[in-house]
Protein backbone atom coordinates (compact mmCIF):
# COMPACT_ATOMS: atom_id res chain seq x y z
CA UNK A 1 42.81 60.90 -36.31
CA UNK A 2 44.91 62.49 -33.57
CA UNK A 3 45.14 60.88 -29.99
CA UNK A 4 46.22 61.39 -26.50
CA UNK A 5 46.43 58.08 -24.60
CA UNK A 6 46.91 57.62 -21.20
CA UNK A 7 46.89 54.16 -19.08
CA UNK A 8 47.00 53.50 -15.14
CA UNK A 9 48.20 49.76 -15.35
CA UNK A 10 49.07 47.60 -11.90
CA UNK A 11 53.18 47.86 -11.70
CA UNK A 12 53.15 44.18 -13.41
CA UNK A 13 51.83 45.10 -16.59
CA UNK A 14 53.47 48.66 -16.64
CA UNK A 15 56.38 47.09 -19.07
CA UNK A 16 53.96 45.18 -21.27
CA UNK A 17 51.32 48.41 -21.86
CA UNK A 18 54.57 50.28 -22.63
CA UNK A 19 56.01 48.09 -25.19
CA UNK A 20 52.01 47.74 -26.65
CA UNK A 21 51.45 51.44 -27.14
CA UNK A 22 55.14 52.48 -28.36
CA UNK A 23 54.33 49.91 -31.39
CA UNK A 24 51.51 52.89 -32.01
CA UNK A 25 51.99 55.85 -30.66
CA UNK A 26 55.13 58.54 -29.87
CA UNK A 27 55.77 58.46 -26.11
CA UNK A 28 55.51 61.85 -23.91
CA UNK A 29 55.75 61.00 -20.74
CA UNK A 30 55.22 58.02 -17.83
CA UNK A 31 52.21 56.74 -19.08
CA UNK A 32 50.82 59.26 -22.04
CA UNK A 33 51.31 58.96 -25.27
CA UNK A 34 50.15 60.93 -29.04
CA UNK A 35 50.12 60.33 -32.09
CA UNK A 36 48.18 59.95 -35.29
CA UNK A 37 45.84 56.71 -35.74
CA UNK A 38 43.87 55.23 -37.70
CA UNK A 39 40.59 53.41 -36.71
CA UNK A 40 41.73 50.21 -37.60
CA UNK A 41 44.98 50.62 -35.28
CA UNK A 42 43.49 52.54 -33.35
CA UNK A 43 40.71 49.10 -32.45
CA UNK A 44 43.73 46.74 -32.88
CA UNK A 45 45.46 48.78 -29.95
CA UNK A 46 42.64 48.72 -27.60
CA UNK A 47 41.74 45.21 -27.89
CA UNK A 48 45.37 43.94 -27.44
CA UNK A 49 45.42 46.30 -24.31
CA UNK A 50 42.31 44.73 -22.63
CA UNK A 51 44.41 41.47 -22.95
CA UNK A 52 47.06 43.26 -20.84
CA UNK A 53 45.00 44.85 -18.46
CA UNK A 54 42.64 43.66 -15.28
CA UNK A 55 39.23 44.91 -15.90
CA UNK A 56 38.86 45.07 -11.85
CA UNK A 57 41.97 47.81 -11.30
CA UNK A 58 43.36 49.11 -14.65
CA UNK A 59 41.97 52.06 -16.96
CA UNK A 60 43.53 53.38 -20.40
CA UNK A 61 42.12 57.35 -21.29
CA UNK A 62 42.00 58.19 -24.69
CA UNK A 63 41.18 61.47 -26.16
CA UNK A 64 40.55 61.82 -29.89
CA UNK A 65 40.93 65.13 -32.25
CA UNK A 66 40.33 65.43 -36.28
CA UNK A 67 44.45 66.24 -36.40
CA UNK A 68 47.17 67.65 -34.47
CA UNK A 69 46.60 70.86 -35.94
CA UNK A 70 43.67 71.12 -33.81
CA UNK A 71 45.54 70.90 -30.21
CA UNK A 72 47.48 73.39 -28.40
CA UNK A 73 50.01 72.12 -26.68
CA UNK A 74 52.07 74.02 -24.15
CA UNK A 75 54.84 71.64 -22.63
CA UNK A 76 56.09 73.55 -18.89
CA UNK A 77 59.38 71.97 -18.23
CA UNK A 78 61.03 69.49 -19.50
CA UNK A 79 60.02 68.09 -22.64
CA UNK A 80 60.07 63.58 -22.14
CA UNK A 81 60.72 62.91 -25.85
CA UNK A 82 60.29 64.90 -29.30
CA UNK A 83 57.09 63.67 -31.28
CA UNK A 84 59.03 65.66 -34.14
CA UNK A 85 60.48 63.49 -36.61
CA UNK A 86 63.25 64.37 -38.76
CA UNK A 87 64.82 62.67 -41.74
């Protein structure tokens, strides 16, 4: 599966949420990431980022599609980071 994940974290855990969801996803911009997923990684992820976050203050947004293919994206500005990969 395709997601878009998004997390509003207390400034303390900003780093740590950053490091967890670059291990699984291509970073876009502050705080939003994409990528494909699979369930399994995709359960492993959120469970090691409700050991990061305070249930009281923090949320983490995820939006799921069958594939990229089924997006459109339009990126106004300056594109963060490439989610291209080239070999």
């Amino acid at each position: 599966m395709y997601i878009i994940l998004m997390y509003d974290v207390n400034e303390k855990r900003t780093g740590k949420m950053l490091k967890l969801c670059r291990k699984y996803l291509n970073w876009i911009q502050n705080s939003v990431f994409e990528g494909e997923i699979t369930e399994v990684k995709l359960k492993e992820l959120k469970n090691r980022a409700a050991l990061i976050m305070d249930n009281e203050t923090d949320s983490l947004i995820i939006f799921k599609s069958r594939s990229e293919r089924w997006l459109e994206k339009e990126i106004v500005g300056v594109e963060r980071a490439e989610t291209d990969n080239f070999l």
